[in-house]
Structure formats: structure tokens, C-alpha cells
C-alpha atoms as a PDB file:
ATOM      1  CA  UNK A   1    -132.216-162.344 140.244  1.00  0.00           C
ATOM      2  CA  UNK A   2    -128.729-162.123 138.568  1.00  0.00           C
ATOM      3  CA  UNK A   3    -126.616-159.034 139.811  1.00  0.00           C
ATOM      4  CA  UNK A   4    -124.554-157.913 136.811  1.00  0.00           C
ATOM      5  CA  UNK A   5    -124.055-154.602 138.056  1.00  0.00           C
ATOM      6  CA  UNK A   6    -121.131-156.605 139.902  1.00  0.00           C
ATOM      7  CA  UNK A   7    -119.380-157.962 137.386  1.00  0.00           C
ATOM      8  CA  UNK A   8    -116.570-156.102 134.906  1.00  0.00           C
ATOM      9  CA  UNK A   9    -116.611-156.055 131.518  1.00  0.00           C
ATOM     10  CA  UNK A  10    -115.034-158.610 129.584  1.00  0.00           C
ATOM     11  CA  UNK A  11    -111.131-158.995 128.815  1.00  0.00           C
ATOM     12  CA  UNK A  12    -111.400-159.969 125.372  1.00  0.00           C
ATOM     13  CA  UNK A  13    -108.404-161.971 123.678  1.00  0.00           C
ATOM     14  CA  UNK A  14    -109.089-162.958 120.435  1.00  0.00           C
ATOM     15  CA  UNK A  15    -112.391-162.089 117.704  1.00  0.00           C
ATOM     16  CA  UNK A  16    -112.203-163.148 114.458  1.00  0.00           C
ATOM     17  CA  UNK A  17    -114.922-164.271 111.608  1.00  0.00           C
ATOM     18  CA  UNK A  18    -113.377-167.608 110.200  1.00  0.00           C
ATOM     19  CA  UNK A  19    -114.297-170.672 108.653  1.00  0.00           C
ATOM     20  CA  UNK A  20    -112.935-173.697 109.944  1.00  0.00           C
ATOM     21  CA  UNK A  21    -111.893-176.646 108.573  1.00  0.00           C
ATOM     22  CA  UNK A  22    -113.667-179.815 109.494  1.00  0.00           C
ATOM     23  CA  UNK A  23    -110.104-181.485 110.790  1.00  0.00           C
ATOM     24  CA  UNK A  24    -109.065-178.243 112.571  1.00  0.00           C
ATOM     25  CA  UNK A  25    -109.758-179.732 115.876  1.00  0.00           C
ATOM     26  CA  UNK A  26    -110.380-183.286 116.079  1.00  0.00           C
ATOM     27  CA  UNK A  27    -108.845-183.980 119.685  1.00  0.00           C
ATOM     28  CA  UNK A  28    -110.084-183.707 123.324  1.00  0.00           C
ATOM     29  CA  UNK A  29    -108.777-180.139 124.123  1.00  0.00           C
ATOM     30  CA  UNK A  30    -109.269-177.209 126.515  1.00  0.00           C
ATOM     31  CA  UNK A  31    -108.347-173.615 127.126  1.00  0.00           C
ATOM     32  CA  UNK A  32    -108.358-170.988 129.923  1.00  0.00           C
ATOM     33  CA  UNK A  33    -110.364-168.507 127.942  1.00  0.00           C
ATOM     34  CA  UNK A  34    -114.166-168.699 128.041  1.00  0.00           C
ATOM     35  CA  UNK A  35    -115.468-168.629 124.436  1.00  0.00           C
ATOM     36  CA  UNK A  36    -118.462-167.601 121.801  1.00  0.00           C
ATOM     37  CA  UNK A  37    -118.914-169.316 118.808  1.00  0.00           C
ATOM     38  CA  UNK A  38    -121.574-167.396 116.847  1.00  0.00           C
ATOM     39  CA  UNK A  39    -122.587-169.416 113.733  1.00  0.00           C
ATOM     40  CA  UNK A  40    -123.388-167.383 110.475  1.00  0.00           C
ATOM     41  CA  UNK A  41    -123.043-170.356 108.117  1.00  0.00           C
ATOM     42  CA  UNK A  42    -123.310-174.188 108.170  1.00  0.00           C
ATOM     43  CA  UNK A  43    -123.100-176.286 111.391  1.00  0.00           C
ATOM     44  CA  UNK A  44    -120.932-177.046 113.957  1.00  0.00           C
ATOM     45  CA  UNK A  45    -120.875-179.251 117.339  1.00  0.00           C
ATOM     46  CA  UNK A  46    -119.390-179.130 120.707  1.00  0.00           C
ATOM     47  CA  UNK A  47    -118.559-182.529 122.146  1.00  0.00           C
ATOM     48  CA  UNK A  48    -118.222-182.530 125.820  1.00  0.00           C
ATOM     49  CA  UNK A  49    -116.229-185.083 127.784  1.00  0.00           C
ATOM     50  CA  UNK A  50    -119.285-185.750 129.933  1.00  0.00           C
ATOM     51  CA  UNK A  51    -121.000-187.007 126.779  1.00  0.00           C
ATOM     52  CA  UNK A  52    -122.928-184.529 126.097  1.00  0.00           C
ATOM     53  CA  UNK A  53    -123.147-182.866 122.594  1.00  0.00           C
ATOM     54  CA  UNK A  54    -124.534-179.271 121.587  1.00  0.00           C
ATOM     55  CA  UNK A  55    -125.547-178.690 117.986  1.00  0.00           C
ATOM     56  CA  UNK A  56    -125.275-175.149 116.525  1.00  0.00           C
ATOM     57  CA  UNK A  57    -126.768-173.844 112.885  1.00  0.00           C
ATOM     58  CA  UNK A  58    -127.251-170.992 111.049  1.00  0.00           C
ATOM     59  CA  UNK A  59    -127.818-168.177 113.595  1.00  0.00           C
ATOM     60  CA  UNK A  60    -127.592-170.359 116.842  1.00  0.00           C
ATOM     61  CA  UNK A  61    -124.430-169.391 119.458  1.00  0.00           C
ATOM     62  CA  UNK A  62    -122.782-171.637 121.753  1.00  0.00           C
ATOM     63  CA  UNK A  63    -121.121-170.521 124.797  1.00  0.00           C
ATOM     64  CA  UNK A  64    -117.970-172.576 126.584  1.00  0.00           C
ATOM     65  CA  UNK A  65    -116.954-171.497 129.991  1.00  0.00           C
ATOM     66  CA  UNK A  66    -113.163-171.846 130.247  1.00  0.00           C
ATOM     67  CA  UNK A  67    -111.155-175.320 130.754  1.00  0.00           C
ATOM     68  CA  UNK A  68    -114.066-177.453 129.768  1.00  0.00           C
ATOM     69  CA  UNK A  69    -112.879-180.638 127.723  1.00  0.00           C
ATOM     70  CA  UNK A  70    -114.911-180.694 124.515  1.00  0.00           C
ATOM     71  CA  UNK A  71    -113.827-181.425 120.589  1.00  0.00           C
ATOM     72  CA  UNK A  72    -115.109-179.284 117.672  1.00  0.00           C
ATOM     73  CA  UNK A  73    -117.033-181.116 114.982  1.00  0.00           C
ATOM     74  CA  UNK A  74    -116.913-178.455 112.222  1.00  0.00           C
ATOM     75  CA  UNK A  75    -119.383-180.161 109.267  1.00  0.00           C
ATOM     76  CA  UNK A  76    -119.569-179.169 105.666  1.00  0.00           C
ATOM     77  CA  UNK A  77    -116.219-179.638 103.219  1.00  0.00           C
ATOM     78  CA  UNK A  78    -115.240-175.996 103.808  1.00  0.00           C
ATOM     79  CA  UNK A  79    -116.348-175.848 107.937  1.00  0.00           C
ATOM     80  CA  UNK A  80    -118.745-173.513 108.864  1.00  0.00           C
ATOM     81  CA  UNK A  81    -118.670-169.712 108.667  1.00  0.00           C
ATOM     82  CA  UNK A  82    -118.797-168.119 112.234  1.00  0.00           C
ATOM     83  CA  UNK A  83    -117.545-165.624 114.925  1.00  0.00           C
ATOM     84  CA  UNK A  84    -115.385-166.744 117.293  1.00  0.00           C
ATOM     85  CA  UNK A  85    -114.416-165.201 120.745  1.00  0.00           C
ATOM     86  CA  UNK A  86    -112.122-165.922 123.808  1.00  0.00           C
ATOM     87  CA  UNK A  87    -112.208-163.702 126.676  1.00  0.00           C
ATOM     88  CA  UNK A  88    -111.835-163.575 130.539  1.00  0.00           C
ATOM     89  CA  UNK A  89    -115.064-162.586 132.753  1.00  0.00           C
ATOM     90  CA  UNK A  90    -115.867-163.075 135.725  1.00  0.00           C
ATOM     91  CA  UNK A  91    -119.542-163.090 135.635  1.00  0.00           C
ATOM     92  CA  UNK A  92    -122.363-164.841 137.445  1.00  0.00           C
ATOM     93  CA  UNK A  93    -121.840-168.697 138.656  1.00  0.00           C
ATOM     94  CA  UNK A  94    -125.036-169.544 136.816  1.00  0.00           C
ATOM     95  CA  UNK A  95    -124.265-168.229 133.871  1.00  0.00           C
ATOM     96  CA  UNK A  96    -121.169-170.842 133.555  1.00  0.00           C
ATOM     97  CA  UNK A  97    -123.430-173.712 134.948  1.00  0.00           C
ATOM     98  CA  UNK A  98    -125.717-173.182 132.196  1.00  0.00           C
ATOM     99  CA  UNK A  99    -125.691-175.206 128.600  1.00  0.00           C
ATOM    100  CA  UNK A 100    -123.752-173.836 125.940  1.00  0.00           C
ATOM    101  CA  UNK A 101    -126.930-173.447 123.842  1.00  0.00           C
ATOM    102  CA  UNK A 102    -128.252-171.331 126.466  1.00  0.00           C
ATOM    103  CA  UNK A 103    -129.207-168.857 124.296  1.00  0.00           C
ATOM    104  CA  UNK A 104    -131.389-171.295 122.144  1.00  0.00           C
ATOM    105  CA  UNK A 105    -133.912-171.478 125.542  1.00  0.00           C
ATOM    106  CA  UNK A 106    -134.664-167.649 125.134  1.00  0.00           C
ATOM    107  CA  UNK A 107    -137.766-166.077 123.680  1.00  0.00           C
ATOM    108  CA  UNK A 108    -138.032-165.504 119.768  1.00  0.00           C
ATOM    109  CA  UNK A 109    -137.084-162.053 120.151  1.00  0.00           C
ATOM    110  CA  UNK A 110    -134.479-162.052 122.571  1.00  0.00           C
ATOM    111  CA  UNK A 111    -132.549-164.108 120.307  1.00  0.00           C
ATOM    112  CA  UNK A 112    -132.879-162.342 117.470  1.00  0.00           C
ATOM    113  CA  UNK A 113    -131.631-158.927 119.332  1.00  0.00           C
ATOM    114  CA  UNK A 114    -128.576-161.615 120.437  1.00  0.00           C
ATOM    115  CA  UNK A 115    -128.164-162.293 116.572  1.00  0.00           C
ATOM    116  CA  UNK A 116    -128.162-158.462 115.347  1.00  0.00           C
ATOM    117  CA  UNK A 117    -125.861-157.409 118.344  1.00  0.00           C
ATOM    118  CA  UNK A 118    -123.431-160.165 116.512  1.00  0.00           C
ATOM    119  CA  UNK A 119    -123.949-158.741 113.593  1.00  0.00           C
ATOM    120  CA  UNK A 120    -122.819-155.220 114.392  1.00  0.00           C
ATOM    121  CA  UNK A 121    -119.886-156.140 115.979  1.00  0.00           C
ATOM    122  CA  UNK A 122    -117.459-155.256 112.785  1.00  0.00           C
ATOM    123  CA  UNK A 123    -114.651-157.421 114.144  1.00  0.00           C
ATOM    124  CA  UNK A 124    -111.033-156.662 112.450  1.00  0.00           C
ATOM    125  CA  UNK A 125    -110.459-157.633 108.581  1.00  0.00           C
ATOM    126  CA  UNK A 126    -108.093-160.073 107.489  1.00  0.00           C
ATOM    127  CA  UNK A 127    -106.325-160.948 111.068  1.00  0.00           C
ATOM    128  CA  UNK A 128    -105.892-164.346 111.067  1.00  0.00           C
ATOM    129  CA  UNK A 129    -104.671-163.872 114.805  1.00  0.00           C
ATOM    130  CA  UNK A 130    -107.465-162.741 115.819  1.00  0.00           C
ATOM    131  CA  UNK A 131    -105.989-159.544 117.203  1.00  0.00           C
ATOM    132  CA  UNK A 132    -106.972-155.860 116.703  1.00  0.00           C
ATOM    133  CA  UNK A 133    -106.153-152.844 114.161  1.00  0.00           C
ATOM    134  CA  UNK A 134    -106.471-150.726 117.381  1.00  0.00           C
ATOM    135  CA  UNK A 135    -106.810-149.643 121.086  1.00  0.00           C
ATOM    136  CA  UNK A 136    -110.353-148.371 120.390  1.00  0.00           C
ATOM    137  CA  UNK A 137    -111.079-150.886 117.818  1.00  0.00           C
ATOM    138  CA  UNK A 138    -110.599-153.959 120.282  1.00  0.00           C
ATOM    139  CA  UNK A 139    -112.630-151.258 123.390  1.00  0.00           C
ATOM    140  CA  UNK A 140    -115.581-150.984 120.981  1.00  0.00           C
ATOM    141  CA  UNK A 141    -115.932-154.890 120.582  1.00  0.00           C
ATOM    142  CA  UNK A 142    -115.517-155.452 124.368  1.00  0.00           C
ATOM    143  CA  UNK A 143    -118.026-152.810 125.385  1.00  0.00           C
ATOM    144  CA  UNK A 144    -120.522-154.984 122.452  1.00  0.00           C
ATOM    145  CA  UNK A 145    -119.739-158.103 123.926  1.00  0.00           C
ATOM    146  CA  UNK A 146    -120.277-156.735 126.953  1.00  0.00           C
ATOM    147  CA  UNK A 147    -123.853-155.825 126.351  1.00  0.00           C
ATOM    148  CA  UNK A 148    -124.053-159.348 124.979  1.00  0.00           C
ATOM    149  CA  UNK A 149    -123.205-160.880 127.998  1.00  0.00           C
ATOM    150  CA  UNK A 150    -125.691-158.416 130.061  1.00  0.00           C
ATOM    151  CA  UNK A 151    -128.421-159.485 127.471  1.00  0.00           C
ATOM    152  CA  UNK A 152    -127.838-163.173 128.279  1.00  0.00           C
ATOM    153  CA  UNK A 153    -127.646-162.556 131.827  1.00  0.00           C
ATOM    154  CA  UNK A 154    -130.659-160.672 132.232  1.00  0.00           C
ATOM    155  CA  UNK A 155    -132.718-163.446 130.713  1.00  0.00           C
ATOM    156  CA  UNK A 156    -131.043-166.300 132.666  1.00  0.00           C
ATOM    157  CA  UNK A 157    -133.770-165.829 135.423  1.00  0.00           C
ATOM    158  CA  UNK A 158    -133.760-168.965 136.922  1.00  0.00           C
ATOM    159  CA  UNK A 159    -131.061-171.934 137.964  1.00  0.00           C
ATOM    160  CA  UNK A 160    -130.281-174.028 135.151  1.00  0.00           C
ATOM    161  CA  UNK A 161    -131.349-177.266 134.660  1.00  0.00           C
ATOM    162  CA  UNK A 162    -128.663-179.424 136.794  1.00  0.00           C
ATOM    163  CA  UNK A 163    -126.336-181.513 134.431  1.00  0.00           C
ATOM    164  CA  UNK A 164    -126.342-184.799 136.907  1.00  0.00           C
ATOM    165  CA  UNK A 165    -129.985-185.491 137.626  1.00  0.00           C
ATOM    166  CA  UNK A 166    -131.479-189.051 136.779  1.00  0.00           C
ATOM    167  CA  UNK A 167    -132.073-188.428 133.317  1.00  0.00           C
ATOM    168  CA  UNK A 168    -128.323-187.492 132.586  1.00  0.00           C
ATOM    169  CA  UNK A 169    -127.515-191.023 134.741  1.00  0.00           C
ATOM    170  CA  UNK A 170    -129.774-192.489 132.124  1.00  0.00           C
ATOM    171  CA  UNK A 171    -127.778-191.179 129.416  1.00  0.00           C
ATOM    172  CA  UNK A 172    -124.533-192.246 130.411  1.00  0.00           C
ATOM    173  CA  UNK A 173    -125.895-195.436 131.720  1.00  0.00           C
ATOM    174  CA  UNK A 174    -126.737-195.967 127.664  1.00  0.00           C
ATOM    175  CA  UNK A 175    -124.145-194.634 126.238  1.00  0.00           C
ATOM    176  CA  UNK A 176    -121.898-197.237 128.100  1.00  0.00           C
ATOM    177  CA  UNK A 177    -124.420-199.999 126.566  1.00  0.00           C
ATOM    178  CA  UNK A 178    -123.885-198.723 123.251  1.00  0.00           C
ATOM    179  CA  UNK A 179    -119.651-198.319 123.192  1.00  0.00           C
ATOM    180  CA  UNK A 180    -119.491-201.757 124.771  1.00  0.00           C
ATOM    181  CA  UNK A 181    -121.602-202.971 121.905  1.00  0.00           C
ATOM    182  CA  UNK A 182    -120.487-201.038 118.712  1.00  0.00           C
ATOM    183  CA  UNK A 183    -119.984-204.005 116.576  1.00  0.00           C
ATOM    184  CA  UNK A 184    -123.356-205.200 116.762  1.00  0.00           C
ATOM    185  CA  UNK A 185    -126.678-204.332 115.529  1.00  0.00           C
ATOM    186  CA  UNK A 186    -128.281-201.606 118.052  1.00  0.00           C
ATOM    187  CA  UNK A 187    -131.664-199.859 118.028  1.00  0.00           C
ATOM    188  CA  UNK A 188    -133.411-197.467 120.323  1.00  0.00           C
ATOM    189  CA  UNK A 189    -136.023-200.476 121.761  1.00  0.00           C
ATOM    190  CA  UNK A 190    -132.918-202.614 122.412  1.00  0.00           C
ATOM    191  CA  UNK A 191    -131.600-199.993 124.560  1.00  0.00           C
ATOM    192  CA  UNK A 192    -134.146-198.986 126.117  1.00  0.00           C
ATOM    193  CA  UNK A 193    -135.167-202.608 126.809  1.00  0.00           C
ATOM    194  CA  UNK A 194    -131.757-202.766 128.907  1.00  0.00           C
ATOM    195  CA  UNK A 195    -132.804-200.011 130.609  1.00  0.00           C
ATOM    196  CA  UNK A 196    -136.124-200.990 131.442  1.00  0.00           C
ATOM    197  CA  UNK A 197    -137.101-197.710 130.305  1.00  0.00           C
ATOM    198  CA  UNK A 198    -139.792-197.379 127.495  1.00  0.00           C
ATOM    199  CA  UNK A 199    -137.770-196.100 123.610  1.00  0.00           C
ATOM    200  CA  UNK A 200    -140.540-192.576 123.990  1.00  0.00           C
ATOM    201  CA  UNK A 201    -138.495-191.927 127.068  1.00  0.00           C
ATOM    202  CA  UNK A 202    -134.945-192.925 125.895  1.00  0.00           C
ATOM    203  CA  UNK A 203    -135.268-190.592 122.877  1.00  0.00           C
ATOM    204  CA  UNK A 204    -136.537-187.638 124.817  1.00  0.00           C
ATOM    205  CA  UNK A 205    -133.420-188.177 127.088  1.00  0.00           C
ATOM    206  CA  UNK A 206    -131.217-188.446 124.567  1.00  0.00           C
ATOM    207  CA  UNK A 207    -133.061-184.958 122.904  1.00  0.00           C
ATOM    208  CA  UNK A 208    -132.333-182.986 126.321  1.00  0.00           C
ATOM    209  CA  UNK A 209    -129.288-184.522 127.658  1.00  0.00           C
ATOM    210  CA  UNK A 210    -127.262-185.269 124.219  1.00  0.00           C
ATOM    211  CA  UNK A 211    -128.632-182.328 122.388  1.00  0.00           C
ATOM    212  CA  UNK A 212    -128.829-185.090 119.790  1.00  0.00           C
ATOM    213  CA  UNK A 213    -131.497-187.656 118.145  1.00  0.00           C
ATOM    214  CA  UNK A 214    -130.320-191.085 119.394  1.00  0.00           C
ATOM    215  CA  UNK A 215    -129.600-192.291 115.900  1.00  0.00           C
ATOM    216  CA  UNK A 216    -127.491-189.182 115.459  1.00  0.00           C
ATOM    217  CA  UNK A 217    -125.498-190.365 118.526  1.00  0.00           C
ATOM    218  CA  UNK A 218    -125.298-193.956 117.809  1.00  0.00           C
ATOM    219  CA  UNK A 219    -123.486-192.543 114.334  1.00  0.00           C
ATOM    220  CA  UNK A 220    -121.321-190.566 115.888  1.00  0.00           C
ATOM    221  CA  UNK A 221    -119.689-192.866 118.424  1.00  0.00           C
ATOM    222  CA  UNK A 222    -119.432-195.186 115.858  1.00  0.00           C
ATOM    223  CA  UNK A 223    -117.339-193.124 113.405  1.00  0.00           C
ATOM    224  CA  UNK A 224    -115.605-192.336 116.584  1.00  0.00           C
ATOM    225  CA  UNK A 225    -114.468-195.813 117.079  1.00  0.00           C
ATOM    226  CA  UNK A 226    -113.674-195.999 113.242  1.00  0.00           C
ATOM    227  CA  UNK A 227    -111.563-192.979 114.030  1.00  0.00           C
ATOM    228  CA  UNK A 228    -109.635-194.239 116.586  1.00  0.00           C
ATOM    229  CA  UNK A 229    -109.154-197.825 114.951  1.00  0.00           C
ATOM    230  CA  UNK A 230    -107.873-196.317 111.663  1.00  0.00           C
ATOM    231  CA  UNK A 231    -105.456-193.932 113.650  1.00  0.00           C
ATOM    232  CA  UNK A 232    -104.117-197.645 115.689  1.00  0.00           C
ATOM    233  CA  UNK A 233    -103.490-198.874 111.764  1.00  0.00           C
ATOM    234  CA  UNK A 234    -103.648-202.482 113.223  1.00  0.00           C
ATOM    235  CA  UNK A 235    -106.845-203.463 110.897  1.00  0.00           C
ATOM    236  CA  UNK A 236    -107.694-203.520 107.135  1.00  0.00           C
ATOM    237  CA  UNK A 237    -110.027-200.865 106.121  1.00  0.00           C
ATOM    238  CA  UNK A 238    -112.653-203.685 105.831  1.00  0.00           C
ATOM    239  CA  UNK A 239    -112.256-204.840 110.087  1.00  0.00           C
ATOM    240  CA  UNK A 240    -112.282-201.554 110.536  1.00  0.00           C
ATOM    241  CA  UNK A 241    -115.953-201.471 109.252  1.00  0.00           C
ATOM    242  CA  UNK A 242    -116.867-204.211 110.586  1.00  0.00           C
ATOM    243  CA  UNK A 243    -115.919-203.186 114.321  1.00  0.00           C
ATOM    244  CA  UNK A 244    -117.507-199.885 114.382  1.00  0.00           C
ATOM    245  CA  UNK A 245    -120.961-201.305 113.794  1.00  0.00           C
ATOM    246  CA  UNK A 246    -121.156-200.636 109.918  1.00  0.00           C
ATOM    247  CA  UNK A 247    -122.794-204.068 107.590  1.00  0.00           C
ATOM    248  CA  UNK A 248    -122.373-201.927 104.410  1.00  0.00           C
ATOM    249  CA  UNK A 249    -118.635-200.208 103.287  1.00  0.00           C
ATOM    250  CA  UNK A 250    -119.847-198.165 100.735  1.00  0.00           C
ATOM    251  CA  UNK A 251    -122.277-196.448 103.241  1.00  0.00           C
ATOM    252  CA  UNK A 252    -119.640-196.269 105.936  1.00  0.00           C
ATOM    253  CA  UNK A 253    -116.939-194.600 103.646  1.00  0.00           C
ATOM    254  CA  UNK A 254    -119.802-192.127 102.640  1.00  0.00           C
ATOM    255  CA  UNK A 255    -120.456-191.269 105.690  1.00  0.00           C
ATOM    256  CA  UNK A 256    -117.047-191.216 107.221  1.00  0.00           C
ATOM    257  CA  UNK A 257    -116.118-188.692 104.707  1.00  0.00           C
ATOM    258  CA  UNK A 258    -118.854-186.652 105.338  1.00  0.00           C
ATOM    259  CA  UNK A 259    -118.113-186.204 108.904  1.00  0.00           C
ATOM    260  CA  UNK A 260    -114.405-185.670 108.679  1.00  0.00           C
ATOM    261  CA  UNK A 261    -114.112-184.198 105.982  1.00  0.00           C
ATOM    262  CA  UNK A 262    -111.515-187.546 104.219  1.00  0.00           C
ATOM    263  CA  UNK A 263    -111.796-190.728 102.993  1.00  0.00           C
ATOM    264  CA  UNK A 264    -111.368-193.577 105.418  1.00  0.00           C
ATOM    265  CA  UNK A 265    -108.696-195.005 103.399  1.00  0.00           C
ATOM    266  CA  UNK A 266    -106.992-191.645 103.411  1.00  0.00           C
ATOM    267  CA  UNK A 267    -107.455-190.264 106.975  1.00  0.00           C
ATOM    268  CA  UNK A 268    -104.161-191.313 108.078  1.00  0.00           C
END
């Protein structure tokens, strides 16, 4: 059982409701705070530098203990619409070893009492630094979060699942595949062939340990390598293409632009 009545309450730093752009955080990064990001609109996802990727929608929360490499992927032209906190805690060890869509794995209703208590919180208008119009102002929000964090807690019954077990080797074992082979044609059965695992099982792994359908993935790292081949500047728009995997430059501009929010030919 989790013992909260040992932990304080939160030392919150920053609260704001904000959308944010798609390019507002493109590179690796990390901070000291822990942090909430409570979606009320669109989507957003975190990237971790293990690989792994969380989605969030439309009432979903993701939770990111503090100095964890990740990237945001903020989608939509405008970014999504959601509530965004950084605070110190020191709460329970498996709380912090847990996913950041933690939250996602409770029961219907627990979720939804999650989602109102985000609701209520009333966070300061206008303060694009995320501070507080008051002493009591920012003492109300903590004591909220607070009973936020308790909430989570109290459901977080058992050990999470651990991040390095022989599915996650799987997944990083195939990820490696895929990067070393962006340029060429690449399916789930030609993966999992490599493998030796059946494409049933690769696609459940990439499900639970990606967060992610596999075709989803295979997209993303190769607008990834677009990325970083367009930011180099050493190749024509066209090579550029070509090297990330994509046959057809109409569809990769399309998609490109959907993801980052530019034109390939004007990202840098």
C-alpha cells in the first residue's frame, strides 16, 4: 500500500492554461521540476529518450517526473489547449517509476473525478509566467493539486509495470532495425521477420512499450530524420525525401507540415 500520509504537499512553481505552439519545443530537453500536462483540447506527445512515446487527447493527463529527457510534439496548427504544471514533491518512489499516462490505467470513474478536479482548479488569468495574483490564490491551487496527487496515489496499488523487461528489449532492438534502415521500404512483417518474432506480437509491443501503432512510429522517426537532414542543409529538398524513407514528395511535404507545423522547404 502507498503511504501518502508521509509525504508534503506540493511546492508548486508555475500553472498556467496555454496553448502551445507546435515548434515551441522541438529539442531533447529537461527540467528539475516534475510536471502535469492536463489536455483540454487537441493532442500532444511526450517523446522520451528511451524511445518511448506517450500520446495524450482531449481529457487524458500526462505526468513527467523531474530531469527526464523527453521533446514535446504539440499537433494541430495552433498546439493544443491544456494545463500545465511544474512543482517539487517528494512523493512515493512508485509513483515516479510509473508511465506518464498513468492515469489512463485507472477505472472510468476515477478518471473522470481526475478530470473535474482539473477543471476546478481556476488557475490565474492572463499570466503568461505562469505565476500567481496571490498568496492564497497560488495555496488554493497547491492544496487542489495536492488532492490530485493523493487521488493518483491512492489508486496506484500495485508496482508498475517495469520499463526494461523483454518486451521493451524488443522494442529497442526494432527501433535500431528501423533508423538503420530509413531509406528503404519497411513494414511490420519485415521487422518482425528480423526479429523472429511473429508482426501480432511486434504490434502489441509497439502498443504497450511505444504508446504508439507501429506505423505511427515508423512516421515519426522518419520525419525525424527529415528534421535533422533539413536542419544539416547539406541536401536538396528532393535527397532529403528520398533519405528519410518517403517514394512520394507531395505526401512527404503534407505530412511534414502537418507534424511541425511548416513547410519542409521553409523549416529552416
Amino acid at each position: 500500500m502507498n503511504d501518502f500520509s508521509a509525504c508534503k504537499l506540493p511546492e508548486l512553481l508555475f500553472a498556467r492554461r496555454v496553448c502551445y505552439s507546435p515548434c515551441y519545443s522541438r529539442n531533447w530537453h529537461a527540467i528539475k521540476e516534475h510536471q502535469i500536462f492536463h489536455i483540454f483540447r487537441g493532442s500532444m506527445t511526450l517523446e522520451l529518450a528511451s524511445g518511448m512515446c506517450y500520446e495524450g487527447r482531449a481529457g487524458d493527463t500526462l505526468f513527467l517526473p523531474a530531469c527526464v529527457r523527453h521533446r514535446d510534439r504539440f499537433a494541430g496548427p495552433e498546439g493544443p489547449e491544456l494545463l500545465h504544471l511544474r512543482f517539487f514533491w517528494q512523493g512515493p518512489e512508485n509513483f515516479f517509476t510509473a508511465p506518464p499516462d498513468l492515469i489512463r490505467h485507472f477505472p472510468a470513474a476515477v478518471r473522470a473525478d481526475i478530470a473535474a478536479q482539473f477543471h476546478l482548479l481556476h488557475l490565474p488569468g492572463n499570466r503568461m509566467d505562469g505565476g500567481f495574483d496571490s498568496p492564497w490564490q497560488k495555496q488554493r491551487i497547491t492544496m487542489q493539486l495536492g488532492v490530485i496527487l493523493a487521488t493518483c496515489v491512492e489508486h496506484l496499488v500495485s508496482p508498475p509495470e517495469p520499463f526494461h523487461d523483454r518486451g521493451e528489449m524488443r522494442f529497442h532492438d526494432a527501433l535500431r532495425f528501423m533508423d538503420d534502415r530509413l531509406e528503404c521500404p519497411l513494414t511490420l512483417d519485415t521487422v518482425a521477420a528480423h526479429l523472429h518474432v511473429s508482426p501480432r506480437t511486434l504490434a502489441r509491443t509497439f502498443r504497450r512499450c511505444g504508446g504508439i501503432p507501429f506505423h505511427r512510429r515508423l512516421l515519426a522517426l522518419r520525419l525525424e530524420r527529415a528534421r535533422r537532414l533539413l536542419e544539416e542543409g547539406a541536401l536538396p529538398l528532393a535527397e532529403v525525401a528520398s533519405s528519410a524513407g518517403f517514394s512520394d514528395a507531395g505526401y512527404f511535404g503534407k505530412v511534414f507540415k502537418k507534424h511541425f507545423g511548416v513547410a519542409p522547404g521553409k523549416f529552416c
